[in-house]
Protein backbone atom coordinates (compact mmCIF):
# COMPACT_ATOMS: atom_id res chain seq x y z
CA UNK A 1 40.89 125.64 146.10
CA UNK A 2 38.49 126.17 149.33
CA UNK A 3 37.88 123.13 151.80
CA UNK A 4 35.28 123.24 154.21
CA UNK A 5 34.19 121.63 157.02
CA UNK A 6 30.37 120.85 157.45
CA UNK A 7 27.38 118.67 158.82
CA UNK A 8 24.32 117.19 157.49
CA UNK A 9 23.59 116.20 160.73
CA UNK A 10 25.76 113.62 161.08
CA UNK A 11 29.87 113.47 162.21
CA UNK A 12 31.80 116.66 160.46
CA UNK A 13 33.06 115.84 157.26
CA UNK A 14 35.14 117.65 154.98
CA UNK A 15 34.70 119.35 150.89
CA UNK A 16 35.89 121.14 148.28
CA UNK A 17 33.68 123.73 147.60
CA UNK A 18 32.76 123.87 143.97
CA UNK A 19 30.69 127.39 142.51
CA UNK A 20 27.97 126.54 139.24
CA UNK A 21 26.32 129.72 138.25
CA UNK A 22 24.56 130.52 141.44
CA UNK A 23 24.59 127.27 143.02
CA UNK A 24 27.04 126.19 145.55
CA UNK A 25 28.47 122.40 146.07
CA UNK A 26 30.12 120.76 148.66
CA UNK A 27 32.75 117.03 146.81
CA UNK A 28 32.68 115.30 149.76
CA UNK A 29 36.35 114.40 151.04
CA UNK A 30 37.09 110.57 152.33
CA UNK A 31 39.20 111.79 155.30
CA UNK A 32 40.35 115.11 157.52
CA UNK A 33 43.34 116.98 154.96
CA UNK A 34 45.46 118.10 157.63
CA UNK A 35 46.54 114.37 158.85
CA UNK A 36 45.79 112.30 155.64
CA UNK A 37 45.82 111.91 152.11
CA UNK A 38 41.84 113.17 151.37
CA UNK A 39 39.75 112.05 148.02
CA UNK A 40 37.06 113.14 146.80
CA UNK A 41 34.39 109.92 147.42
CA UNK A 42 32.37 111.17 144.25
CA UNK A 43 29.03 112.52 146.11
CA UNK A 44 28.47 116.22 146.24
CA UNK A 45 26.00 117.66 148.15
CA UNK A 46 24.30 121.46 147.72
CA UNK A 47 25.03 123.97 150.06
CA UNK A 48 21.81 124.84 151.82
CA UNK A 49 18.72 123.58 153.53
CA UNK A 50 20.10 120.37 155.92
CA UNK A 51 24.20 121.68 155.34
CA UNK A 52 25.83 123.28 158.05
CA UNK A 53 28.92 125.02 157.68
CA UNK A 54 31.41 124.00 160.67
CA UNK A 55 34.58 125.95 161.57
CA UNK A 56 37.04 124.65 158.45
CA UNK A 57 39.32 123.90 161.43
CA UNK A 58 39.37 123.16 165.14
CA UNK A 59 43.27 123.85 166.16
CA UNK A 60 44.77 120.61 167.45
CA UNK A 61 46.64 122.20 170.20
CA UNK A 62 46.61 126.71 169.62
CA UNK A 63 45.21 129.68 168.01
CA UNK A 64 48.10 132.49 167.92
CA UNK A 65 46.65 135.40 167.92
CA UNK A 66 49.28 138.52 167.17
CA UNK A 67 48.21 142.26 168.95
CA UNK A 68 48.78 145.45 167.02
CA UNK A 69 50.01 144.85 163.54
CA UNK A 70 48.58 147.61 161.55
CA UNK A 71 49.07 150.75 162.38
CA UNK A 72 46.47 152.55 162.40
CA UNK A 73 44.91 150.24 165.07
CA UNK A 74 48.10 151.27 166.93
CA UNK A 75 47.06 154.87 166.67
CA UNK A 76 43.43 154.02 167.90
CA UNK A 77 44.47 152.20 170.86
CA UNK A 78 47.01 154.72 171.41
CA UNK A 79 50.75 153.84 172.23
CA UNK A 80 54.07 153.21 170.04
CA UNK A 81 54.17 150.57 167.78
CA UNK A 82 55.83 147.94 168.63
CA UNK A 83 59.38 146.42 167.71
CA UNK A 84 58.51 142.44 167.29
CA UNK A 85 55.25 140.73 167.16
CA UNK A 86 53.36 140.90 170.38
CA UNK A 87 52.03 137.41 171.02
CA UNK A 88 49.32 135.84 172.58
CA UNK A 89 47.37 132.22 172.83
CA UNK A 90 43.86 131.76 172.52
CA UNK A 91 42.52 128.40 173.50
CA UNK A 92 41.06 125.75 170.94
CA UNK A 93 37.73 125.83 173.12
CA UNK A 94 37.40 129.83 172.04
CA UNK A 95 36.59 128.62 168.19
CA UNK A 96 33.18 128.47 166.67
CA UNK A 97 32.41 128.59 163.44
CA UNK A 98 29.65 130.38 160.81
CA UNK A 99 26.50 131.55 162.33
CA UNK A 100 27.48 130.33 165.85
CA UNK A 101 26.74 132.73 168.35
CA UNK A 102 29.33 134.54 169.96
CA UNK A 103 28.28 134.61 173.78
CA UNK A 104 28.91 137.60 175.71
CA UNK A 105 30.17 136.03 179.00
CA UNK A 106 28.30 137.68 182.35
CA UNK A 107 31.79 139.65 183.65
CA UNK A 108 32.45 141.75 180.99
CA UNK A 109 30.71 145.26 179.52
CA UNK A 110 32.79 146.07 176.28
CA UNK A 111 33.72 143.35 174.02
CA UNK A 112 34.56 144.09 170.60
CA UNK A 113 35.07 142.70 166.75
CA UNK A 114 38.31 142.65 165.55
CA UNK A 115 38.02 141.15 161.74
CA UNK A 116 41.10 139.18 160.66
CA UNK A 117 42.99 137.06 158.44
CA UNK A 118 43.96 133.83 160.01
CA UNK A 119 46.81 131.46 158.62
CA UNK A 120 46.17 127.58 159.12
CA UNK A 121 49.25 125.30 159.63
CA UNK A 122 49.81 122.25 157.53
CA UNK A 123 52.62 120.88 159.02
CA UNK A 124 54.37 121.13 162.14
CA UNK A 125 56.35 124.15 161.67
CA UNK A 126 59.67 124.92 164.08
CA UNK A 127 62.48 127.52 163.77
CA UNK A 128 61.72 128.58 160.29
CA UNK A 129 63.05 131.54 157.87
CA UNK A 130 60.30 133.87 156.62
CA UNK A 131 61.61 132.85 153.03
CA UNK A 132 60.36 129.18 153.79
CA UNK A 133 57.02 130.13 155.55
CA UNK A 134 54.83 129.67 152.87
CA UNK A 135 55.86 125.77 152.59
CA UNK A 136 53.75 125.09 156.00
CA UNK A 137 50.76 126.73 155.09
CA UNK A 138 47.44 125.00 154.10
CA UNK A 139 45.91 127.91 153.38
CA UNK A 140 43.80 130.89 154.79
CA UNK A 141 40.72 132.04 156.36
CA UNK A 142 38.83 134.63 158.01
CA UNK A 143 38.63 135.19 162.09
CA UNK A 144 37.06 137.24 164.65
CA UNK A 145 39.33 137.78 167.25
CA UNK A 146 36.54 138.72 169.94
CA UNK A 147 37.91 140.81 172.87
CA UNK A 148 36.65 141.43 175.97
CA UNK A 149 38.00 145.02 176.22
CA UNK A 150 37.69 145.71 179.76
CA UNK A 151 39.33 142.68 180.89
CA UNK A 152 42.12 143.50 178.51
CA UNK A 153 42.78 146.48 180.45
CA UNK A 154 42.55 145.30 183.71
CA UNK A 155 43.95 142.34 183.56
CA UNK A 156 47.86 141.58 183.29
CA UNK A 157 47.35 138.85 180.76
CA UNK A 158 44.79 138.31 177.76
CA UNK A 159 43.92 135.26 178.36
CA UNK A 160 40.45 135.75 180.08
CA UNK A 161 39.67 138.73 177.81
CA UNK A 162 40.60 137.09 174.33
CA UNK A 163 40.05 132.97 175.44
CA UNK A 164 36.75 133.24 176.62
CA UNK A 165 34.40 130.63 175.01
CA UNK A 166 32.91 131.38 171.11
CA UNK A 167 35.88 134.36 171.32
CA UNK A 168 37.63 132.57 168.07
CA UNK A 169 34.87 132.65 164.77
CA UNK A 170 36.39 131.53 161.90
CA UNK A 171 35.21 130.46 158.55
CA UNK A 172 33.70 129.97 156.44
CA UNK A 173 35.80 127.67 154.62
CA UNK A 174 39.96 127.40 154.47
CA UNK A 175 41.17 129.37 150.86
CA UNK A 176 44.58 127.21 149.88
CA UNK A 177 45.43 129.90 146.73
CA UNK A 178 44.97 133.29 148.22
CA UNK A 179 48.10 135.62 148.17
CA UNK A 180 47.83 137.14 151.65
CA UNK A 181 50.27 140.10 150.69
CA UNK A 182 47.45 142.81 150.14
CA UNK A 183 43.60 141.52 149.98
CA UNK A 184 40.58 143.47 151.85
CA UNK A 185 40.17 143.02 155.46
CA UNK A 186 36.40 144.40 156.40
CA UNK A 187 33.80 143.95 159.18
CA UNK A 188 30.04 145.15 159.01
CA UNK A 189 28.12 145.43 162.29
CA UNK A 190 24.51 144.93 161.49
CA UNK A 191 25.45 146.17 157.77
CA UNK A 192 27.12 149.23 158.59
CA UNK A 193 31.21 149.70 157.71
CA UNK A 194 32.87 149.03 160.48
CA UNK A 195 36.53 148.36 159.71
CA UNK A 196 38.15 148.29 155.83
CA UNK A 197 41.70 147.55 156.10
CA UNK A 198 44.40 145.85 153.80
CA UNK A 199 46.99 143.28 154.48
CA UNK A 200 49.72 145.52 153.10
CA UNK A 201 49.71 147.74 155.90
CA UNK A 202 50.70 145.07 158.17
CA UNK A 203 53.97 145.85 160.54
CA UNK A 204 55.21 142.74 160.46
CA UNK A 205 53.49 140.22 157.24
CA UNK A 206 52.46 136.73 157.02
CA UNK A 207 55.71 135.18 156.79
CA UNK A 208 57.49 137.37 159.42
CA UNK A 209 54.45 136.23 161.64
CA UNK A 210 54.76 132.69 161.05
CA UNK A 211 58.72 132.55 161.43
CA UNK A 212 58.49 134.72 164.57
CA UNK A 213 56.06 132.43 165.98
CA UNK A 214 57.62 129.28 164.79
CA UNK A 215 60.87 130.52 167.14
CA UNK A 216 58.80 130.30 170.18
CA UNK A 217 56.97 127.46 170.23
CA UNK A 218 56.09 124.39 167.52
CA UNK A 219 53.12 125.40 165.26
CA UNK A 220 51.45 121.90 164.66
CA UNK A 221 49.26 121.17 161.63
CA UNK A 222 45.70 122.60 162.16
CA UNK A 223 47.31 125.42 164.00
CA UNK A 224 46.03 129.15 163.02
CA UNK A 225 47.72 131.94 163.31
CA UNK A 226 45.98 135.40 163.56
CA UNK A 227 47.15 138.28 162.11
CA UNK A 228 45.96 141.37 163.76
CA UNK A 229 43.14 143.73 162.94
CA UNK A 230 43.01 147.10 161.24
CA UNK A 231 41.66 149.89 162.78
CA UNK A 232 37.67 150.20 163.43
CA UNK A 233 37.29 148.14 166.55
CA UNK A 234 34.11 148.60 168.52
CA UNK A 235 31.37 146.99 171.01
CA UNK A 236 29.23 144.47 170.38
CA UNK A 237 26.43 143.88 172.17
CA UNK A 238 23.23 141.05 172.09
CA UNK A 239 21.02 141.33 169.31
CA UNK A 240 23.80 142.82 166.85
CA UNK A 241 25.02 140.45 163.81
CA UNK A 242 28.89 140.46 162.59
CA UNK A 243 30.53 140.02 159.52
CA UNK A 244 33.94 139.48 158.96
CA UNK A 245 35.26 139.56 155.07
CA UNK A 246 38.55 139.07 153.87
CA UNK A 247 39.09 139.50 150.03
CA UNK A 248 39.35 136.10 147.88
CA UNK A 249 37.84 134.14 150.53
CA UNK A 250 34.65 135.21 152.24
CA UNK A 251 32.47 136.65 154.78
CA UNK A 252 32.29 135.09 158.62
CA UNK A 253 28.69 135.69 160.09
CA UNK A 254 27.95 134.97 163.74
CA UNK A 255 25.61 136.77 165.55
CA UNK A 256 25.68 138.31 169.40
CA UNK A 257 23.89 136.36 171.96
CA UNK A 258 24.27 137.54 176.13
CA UNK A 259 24.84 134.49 178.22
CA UNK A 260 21.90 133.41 180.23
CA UNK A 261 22.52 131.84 183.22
């Protein structure tokens, strides 16, 4: 099942997506499914002209975003790999959703794509087993964890380089059946192959993330988790477009705007 958040126009609302032959439909939900019970109200409306797709969630409280889980992104950043999941926060006011721009802030030269699979939180999730991770997920979708590479280096925290605003795409729409053991992860940078990884060569999986992250701090529902990026990181720069594609759920589009001020 894939849920989506959207606008005609009006205040966000939320669907099941339904697929006819080439024709996609939104079945309009009566409430938000992460904090209530949410029926279909019986109207359906085509995706296209007047629908805009929304970020399928905006994290009440965190995005946790998890550095260097596969390994060959290890190799091209150079260094060891590392022992437990290195953690890091990205604020809810980095997230945008598909087709938003991602804005290339004025102080930094070198930001890059990472494509990712991102976890959303159903329920508020504390001190759990891996075994029992899977019970707290609503489902999956695809992220952009945008990096301001420069500031990454100089810098003795992330924060600035990986919370800036529009640094958090994610979309298109949340996937609540996908088996995140081993499906595609894949960016294109203005068509052109950038990155073609697979979940199985993850360090640490899914439910080792969630658990390890669950030990730290409270995941609350509407929570995502990131998942790390395979290797095939590169700049960005104004003018390019971005796509982000995880198997079984879909592709993330934003294109790259410089900040004007």
């Amino acid at each position: 099942m894939r849920i989506a958040r959207f606008t005609t126009g009006d205040d966000p609302r939320f669907g099941f997506v339904q697929t006819e032959g080439d024709r996609t439909y939104l079945a309009v939900l009566s409430g938000d499914p992460l904090s209530m019970p949410a029926m279909p109200t019986g109207e359906r409306i085509e995706l296209g002209d007047g629908v805009r797709l929304l970020s399928p969630v905006i994290p009440r409280s965190k995005v946790v975003g998890v550095g260097r889980n596969y390994m060959d992104h290890v190799r091209e950043m150079g260094g060891e790999p590392p022992t437990a999941p290195l953690l890091f926060l990205k604020p809810n006011t980095s997230v945008v959703g598909p087709d938003d721009p991602v804005v290339l802030p004025e102080w930094t030269t070198e930001v890059s794509y990472e494509a990712e699979l991102a976890v959303v939180i159903a329920k508020p999730c504390k001190d759990v087993e891996p075994e029992n991770a899977r019970a707290y997920v609503l489902g999956y979708t695809v992220a952009n964890d945008v990096t301001a590479r420069d500031a990454q280096r100089t810098d003795d925290q992330w924060a600035r380089a990986k919370g800036f605003d529009t640094a958090c795409p994610l979309g298109p729409w949340i996937e609540t059946d996908l088996d995140p053991e081993d499906v595609g992860v894949v960016s294109r940078v203005n068509g052109e192959t950038k990155q073609d990884g697979r979940t199985a060569e993850m360090i640490f999986d899914v439910d080792y993330l969630i658990s390890y992250a669950s030990k730290a701090m409270t995941l609350l529902p509407g929570d995502v988790l990131l998942t790390g990026t395979p290797a095939g990181v590169g700049r960005i720069e104004a003018g390019d477009r971005v796509e982000c594609e995880v198997d079984e759920i879909g592709v993330l589009a934003n294109p790259v705007v410089r900040r004007e001020d």
